[in-house]
Protein backbone atom coordinates (compact mmCIF):
# COMPACT_ATOMS: atom_id res chain seq x y z
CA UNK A 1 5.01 -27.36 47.58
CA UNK A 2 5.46 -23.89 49.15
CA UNK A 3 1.86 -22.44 49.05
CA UNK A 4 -0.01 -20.81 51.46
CA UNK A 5 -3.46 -22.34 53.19
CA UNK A 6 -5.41 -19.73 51.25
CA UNK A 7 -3.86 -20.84 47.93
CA UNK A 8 -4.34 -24.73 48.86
CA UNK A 9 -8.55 -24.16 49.22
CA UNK A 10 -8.36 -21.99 46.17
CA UNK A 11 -6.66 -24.79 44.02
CA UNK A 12 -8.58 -27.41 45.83
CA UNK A 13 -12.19 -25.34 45.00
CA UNK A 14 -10.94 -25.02 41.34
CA UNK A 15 -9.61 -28.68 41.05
CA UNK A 16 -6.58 -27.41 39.56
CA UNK A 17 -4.49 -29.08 42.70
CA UNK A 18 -1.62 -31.32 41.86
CA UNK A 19 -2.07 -35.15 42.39
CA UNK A 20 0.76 -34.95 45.50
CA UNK A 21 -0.79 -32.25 47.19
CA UNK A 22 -3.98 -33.64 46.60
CA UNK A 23 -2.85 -37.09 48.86
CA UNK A 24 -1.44 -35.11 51.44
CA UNK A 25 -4.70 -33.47 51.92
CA UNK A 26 -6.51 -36.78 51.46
CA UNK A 27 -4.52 -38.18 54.32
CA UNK A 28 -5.04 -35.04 56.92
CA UNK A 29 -1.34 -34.27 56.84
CA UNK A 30 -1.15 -30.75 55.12
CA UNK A 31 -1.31 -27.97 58.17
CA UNK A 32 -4.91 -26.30 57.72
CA UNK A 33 -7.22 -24.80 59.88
CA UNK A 34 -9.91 -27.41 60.70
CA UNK A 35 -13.19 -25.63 59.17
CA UNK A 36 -10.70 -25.48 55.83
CA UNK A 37 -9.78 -29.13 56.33
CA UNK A 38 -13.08 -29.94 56.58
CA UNK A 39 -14.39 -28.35 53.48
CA UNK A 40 -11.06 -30.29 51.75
CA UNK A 41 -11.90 -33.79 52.53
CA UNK A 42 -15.18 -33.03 51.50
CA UNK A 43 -14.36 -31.85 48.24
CA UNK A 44 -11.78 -34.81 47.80
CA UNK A 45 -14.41 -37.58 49.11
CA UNK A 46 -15.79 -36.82 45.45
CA UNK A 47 -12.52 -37.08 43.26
CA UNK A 48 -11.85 -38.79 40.35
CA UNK A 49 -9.23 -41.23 41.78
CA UNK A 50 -10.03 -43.98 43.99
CA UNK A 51 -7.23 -43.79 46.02
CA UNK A 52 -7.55 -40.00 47.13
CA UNK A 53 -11.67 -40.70 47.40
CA UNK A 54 -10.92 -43.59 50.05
CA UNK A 55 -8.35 -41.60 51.93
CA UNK A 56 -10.43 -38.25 52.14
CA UNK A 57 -13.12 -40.47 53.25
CA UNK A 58 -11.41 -42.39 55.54
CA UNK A 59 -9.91 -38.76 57.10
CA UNK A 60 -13.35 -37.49 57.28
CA UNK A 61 -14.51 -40.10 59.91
CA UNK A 62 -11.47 -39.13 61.75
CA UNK A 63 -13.03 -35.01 62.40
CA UNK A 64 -15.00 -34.72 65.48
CA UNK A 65 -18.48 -34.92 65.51
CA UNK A 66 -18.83 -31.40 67.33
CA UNK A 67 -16.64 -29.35 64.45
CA UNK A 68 -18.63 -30.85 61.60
CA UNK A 69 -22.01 -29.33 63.20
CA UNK A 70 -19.94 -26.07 64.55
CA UNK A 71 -19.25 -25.57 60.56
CA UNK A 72 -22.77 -26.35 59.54
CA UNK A 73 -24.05 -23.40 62.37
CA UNK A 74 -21.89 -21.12 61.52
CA UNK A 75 -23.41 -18.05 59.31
CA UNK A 76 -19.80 -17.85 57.97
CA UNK A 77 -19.20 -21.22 56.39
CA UNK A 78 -19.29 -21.24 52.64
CA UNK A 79 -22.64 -21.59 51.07
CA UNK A 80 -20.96 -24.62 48.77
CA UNK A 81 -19.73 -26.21 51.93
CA UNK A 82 -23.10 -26.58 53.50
CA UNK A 83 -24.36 -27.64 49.89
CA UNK A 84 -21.94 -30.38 49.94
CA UNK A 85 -22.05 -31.19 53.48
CA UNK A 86 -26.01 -32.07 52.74
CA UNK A 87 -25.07 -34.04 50.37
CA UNK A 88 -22.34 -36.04 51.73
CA UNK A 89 -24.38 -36.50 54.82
CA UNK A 90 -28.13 -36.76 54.15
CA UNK A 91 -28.48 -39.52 56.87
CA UNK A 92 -27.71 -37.82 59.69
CA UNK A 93 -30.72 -35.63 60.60
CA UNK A 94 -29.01 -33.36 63.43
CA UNK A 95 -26.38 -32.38 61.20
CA UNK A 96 -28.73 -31.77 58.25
CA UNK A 97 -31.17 -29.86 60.48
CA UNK A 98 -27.99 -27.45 61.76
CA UNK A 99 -27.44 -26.46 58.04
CA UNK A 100 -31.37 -25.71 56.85
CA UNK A 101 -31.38 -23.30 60.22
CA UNK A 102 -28.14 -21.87 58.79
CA UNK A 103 -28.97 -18.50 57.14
CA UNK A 104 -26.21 -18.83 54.89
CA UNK A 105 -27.21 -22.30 53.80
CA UNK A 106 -28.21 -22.07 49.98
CA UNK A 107 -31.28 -22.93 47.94
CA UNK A 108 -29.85 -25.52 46.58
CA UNK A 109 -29.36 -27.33 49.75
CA UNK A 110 -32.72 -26.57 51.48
CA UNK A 111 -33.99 -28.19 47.88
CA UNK A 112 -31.90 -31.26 48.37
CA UNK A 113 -32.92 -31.91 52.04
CA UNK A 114 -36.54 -31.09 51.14
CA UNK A 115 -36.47 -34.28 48.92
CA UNK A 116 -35.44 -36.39 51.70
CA UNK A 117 -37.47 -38.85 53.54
CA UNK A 118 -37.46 -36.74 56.61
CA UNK A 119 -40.95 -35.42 58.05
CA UNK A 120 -39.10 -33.48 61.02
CA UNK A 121 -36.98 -31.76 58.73
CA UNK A 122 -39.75 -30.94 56.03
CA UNK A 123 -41.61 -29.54 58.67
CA UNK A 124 -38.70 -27.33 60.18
CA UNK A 125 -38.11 -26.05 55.85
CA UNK A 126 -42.18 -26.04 55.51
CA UNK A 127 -42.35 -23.19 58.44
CA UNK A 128 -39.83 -20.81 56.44
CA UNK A 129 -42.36 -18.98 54.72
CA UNK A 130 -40.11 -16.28 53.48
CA UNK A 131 -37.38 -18.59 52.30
CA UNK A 132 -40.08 -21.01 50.21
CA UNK A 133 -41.73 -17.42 48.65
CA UNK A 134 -38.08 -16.30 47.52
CA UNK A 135 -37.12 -20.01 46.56
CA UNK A 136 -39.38 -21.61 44.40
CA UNK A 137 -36.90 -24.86 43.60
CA UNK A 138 -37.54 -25.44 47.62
CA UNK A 139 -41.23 -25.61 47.40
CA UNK A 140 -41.07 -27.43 44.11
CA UNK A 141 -38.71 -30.30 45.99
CA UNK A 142 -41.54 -30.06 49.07
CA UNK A 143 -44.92 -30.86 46.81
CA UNK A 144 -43.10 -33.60 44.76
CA UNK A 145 -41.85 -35.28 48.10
CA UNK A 146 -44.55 -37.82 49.26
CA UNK A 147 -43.12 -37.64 52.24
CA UNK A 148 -43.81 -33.78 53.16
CA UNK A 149 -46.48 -34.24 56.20
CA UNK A 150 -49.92 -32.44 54.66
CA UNK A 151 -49.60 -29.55 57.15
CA UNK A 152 -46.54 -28.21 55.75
CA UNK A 153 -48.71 -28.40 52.26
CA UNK A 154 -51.57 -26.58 53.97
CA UNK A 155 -49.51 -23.96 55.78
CA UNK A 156 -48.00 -22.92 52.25
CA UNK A 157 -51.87 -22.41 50.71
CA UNK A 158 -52.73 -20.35 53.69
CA UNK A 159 -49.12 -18.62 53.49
CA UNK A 160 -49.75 -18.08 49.71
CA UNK A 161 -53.47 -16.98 49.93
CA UNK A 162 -53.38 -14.61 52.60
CA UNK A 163 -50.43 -12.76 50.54
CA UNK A 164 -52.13 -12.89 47.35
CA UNK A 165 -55.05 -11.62 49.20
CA UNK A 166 -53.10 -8.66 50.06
CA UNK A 167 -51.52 -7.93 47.14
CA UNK A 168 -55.03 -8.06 45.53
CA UNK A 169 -55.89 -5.21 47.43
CA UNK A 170 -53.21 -3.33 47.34
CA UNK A 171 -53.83 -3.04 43.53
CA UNK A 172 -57.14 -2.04 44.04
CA UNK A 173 -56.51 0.39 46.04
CA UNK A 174 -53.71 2.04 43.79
CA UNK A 175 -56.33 1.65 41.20
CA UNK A 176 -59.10 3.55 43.18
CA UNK A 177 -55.95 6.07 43.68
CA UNK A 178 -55.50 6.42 39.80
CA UNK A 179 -58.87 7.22 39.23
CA UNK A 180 -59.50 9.63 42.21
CA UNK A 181 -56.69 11.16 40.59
CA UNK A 182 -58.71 11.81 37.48
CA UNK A 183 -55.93 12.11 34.52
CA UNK A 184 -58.06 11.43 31.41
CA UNK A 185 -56.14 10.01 28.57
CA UNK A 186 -56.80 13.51 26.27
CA UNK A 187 -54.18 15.04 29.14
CA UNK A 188 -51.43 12.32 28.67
CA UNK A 189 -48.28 14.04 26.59
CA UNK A 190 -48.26 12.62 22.95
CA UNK A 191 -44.89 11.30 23.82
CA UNK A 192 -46.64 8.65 26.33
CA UNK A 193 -48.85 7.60 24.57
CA UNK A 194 -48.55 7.78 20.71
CA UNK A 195 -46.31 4.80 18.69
CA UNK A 196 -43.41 5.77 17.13
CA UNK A 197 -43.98 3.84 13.81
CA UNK A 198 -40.34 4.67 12.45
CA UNK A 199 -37.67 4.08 15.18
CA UNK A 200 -34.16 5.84 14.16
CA UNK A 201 -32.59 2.43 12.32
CA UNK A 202 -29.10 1.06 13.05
CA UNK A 203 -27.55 2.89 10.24
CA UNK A 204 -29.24 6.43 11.34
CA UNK A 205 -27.35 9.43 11.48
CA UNK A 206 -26.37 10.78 14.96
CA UNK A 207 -28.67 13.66 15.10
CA UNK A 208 -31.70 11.21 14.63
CA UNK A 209 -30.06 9.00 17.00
CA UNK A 210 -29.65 11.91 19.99
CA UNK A 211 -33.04 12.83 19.71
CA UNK A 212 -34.32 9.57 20.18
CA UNK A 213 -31.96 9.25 23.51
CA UNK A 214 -33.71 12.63 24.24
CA UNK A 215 -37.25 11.65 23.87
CA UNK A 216 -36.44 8.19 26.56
CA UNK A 217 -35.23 10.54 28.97
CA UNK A 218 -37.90 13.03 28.91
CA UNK A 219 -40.72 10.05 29.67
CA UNK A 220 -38.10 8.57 32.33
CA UNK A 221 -38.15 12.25 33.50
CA UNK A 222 -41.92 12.25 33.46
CA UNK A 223 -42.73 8.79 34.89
CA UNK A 224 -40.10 9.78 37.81
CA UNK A 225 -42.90 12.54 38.84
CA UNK A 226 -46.07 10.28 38.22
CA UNK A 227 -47.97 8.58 41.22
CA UNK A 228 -48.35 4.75 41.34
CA UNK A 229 -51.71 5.30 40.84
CA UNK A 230 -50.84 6.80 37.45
CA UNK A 231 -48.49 4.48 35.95
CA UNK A 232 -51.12 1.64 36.45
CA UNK A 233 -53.15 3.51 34.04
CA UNK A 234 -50.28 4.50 32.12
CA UNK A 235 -49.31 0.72 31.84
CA UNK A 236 -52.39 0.00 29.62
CA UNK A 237 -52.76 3.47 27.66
CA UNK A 238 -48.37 3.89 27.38
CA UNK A 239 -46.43 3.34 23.94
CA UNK A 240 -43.66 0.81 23.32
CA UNK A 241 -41.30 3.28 25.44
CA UNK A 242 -43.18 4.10 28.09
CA UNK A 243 -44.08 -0.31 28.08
CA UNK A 244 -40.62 -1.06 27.76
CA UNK A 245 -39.53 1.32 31.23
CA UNK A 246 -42.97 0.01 32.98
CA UNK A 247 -42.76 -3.83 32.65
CA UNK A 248 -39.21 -3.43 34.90
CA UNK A 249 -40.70 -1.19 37.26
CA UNK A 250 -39.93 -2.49 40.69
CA UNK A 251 -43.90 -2.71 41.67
CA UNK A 252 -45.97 -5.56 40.28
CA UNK A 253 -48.85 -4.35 40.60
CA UNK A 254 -47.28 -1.77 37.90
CA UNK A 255 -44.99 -3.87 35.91
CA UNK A 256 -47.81 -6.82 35.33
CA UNK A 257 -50.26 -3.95 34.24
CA UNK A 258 -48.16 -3.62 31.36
CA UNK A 259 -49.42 -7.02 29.55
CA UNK A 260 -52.74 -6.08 29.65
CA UNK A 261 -51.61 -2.86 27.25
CA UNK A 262 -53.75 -4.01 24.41
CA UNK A 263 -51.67 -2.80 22.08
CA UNK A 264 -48.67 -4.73 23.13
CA UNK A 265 -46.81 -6.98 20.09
CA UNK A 266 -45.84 -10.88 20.34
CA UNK A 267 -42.15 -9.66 19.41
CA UNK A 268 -42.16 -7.38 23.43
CA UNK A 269 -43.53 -10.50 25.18
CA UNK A 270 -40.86 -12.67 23.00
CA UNK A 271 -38.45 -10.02 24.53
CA UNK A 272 -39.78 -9.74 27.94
CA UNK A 273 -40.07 -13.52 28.21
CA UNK A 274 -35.65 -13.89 27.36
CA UNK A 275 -35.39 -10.52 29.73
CA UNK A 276 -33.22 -11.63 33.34
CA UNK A 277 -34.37 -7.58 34.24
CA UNK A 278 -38.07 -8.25 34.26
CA UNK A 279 -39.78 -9.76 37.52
CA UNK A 280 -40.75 -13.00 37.95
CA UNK A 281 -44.43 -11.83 38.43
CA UNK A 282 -44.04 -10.86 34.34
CA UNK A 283 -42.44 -14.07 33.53
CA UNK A 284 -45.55 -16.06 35.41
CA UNK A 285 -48.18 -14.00 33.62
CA UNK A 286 -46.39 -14.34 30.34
CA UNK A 287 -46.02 -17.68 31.16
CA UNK A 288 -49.94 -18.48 32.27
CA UNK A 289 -51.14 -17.06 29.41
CA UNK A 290 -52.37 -19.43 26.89
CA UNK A 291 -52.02 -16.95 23.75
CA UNK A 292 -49.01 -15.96 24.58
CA UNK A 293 -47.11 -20.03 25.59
CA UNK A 294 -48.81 -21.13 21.74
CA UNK A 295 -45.81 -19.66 21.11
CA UNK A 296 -42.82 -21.67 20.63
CA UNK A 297 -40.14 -18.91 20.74
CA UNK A 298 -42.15 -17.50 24.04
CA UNK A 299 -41.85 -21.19 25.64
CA UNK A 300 -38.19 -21.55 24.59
CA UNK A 301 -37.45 -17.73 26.30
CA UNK A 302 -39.10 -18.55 29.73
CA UNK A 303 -37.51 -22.49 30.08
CA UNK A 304 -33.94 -20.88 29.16
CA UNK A 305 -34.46 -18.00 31.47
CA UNK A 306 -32.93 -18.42 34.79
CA UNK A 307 -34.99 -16.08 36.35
CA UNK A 308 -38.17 -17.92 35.17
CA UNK A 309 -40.05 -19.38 38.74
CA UNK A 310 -38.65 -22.89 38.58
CA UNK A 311 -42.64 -24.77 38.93
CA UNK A 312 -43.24 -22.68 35.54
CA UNK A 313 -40.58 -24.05 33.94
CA UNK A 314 -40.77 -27.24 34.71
CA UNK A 315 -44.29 -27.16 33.33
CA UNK A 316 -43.53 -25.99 30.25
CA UNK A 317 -40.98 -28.98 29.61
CA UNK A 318 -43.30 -30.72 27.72
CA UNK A 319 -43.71 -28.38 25.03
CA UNK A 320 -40.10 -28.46 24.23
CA UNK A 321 -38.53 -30.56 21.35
CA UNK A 322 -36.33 -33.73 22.35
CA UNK A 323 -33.68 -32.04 20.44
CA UNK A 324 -34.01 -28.48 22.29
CA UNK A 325 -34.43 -30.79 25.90
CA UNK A 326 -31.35 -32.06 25.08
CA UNK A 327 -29.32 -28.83 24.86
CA UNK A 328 -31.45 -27.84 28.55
CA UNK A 329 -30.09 -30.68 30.03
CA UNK A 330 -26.20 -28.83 29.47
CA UNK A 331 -27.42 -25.73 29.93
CA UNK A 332 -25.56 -24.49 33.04
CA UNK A 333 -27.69 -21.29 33.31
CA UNK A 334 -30.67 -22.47 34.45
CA UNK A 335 -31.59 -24.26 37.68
CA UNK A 336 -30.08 -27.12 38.48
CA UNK A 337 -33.17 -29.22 39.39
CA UNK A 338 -34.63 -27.73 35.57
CA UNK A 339 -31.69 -29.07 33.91
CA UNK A 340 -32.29 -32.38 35.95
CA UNK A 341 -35.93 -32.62 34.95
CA UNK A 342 -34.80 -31.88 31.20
CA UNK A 343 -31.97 -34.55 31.41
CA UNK A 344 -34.24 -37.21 32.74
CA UNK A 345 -37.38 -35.87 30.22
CA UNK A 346 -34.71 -36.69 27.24
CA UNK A 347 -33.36 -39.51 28.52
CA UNK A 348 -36.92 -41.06 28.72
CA UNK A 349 -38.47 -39.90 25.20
CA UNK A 350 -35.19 -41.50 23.90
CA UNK A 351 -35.33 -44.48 24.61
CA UNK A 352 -39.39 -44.36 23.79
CA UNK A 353 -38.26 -44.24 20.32
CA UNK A 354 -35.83 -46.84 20.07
């Protein structure tokens, strides 16, 4: 088969390689370089037939011990690699510790290794603060292992309340700002604060339809020039406009402000809640509020959004209908440890019934 290396991993990655080229690979005999070779018997350990499993496997014991751990140092093996590498070998603790101090490891596989029986290598995960803040499924895999050592637990609390603690006062001082600033709500422009109660429809005409696309730009225009300190007060005075450009504003201290706006509908959290473009500080206070997770079509949002913190989700399992847990158990777009929980969740509360 005349093909090029390149095009071999490509049709190997896609599992769109022929059976024949598929046992040459299995048995080590097609010329590629050895980081590609690797990352081919790997992915051909897991095929569906037997006799290309054995021989991939059986090739894989063959590769020296120090290119398997060169791959899983290197910053420029593929993320999927190390995944799979994990995976393949989540006995051997050197190897598995090269790939969680691999920056280009993914999240997936510091979660997989974090369930492991492995107190050394919890710890070394447990002291990457940053990566468990940015990662929830990796702290989620950590608390439900019995085997995380209580230290790495207690580490995370401190971690977690000393940045809470400053993001506490970071709010209140933007909020001392906004009202040193002294911008009573009589000054706000009508256009901030005032509900349009007739939005131009689909079927307007394009006049009404420009001048609504005039009016967003003018508060965009507006907000551009306001302080921090204002837009937290703006957050709880604003209109649906002004809410709707707020609640994706890139400070949470701003964006969360937003929910407390007392005159915000169920329909904006309902929207909010399916949103990927909101933060996940919004989808956790949407998601902690009690008034707001009574509602069915709110709970549905946040479990089907991917960008939903992981522990959140998971937590609001439970209120979701066997049939519904089913469909989350296919549902490629969320996190694969969700879509796990859901599978297992549905599996059990079937056979409960039979």
């Amino acid at each position: 088969m005349d093909v090029s290396p390149e095009e071999v991993l490509q049709l190997v990655r896609s599992g769109k390689a022929p059976e024949d080229l598929k046992g040459s690979l299995a048995r080590g005999i097609f010329p590629l370089g050895p980081a590609d070779m690797l990352e081919v018997l790997v992915i051909l350990s897991a095929d569906e037939d037997e006799a290309i499993r054995s021989a991939a496997a059986r090739s894989l014991k063959r590769v020296p011990k120090s290119l398997v751990l060169g791959v899983c140092s290197s910053p420029a093996s593929p993320s999927s690699l190390l995944d799979r590498l994990a995976r393949l070998f989540s006995g051997n603790s050197e190897l598995l510790e090269k790939i969680i101090l691999n920056p280009s490891a993914p999240d997936r596989a510091f979660a997989f290794v974090a369930s492991l029986d492995n107190p050394g290598l919890l710890e070394i995960i447990g002291r990457n603060q940053r990566r468990l803040e940015q990662a929830p499924m990796i702290l989620a895999s950590l608390k439900s292992n019995p085997a995380t050592p209580p230290a790495v637990l207690r580490l995370w609390e401190e971690s977690a309340a000393r940045s809470q603690g400053d993001k506490a006062r970071r709010l209140m001082e933007i909020e001392e700002q906004a009202e040193g600033e002294k911008e009573p709500e009589s000054n706000l422009p009508d256009i901030l604060v005032e509900e349009d109660e007739s939005p131009p429809s689909v079927t307007a005409g394009e006049g009404a339809r420009r001048a609504e696309e005039m009016k967003k730009q003018t508060i965009i225009q507006i907000l551009k020039e306001m302080s921090a300190g204002h837009k937290v007060a703006l957050a709880i005075k604003g209109n649906s406009e002004v809410r709707k450009i707020l609640v994706r504003d890139k400070n949470r201290l701003i964006n969360t402000k937003v929910l407390e706006n007392p005159r915000i509908t169920e329909s904006e959290i309902e929207n909010y809640a399916k949103s990927t473009n909101v933060s996940e500080d919004v989808l956790r206070t949407i998601g902690n509020t009690r008034e707001w997770v009574r509602q069915p079509v709110v709970v549905r949002a946040l479990v089907n959004n991917p960008k939903t913190p992981l522990g959140l989700s998971i937590g609001l399992l439970k209120m979701i209908p066997q049939r519904e847990m089913g469909n989350l158990s296919k549902n490629r777009n969320i996190p694969e440890a969700l879509r796990n929980t859901a599978r297992k969740w549905y599996q059990q509360r079937k056979g409960s019934k039979r």
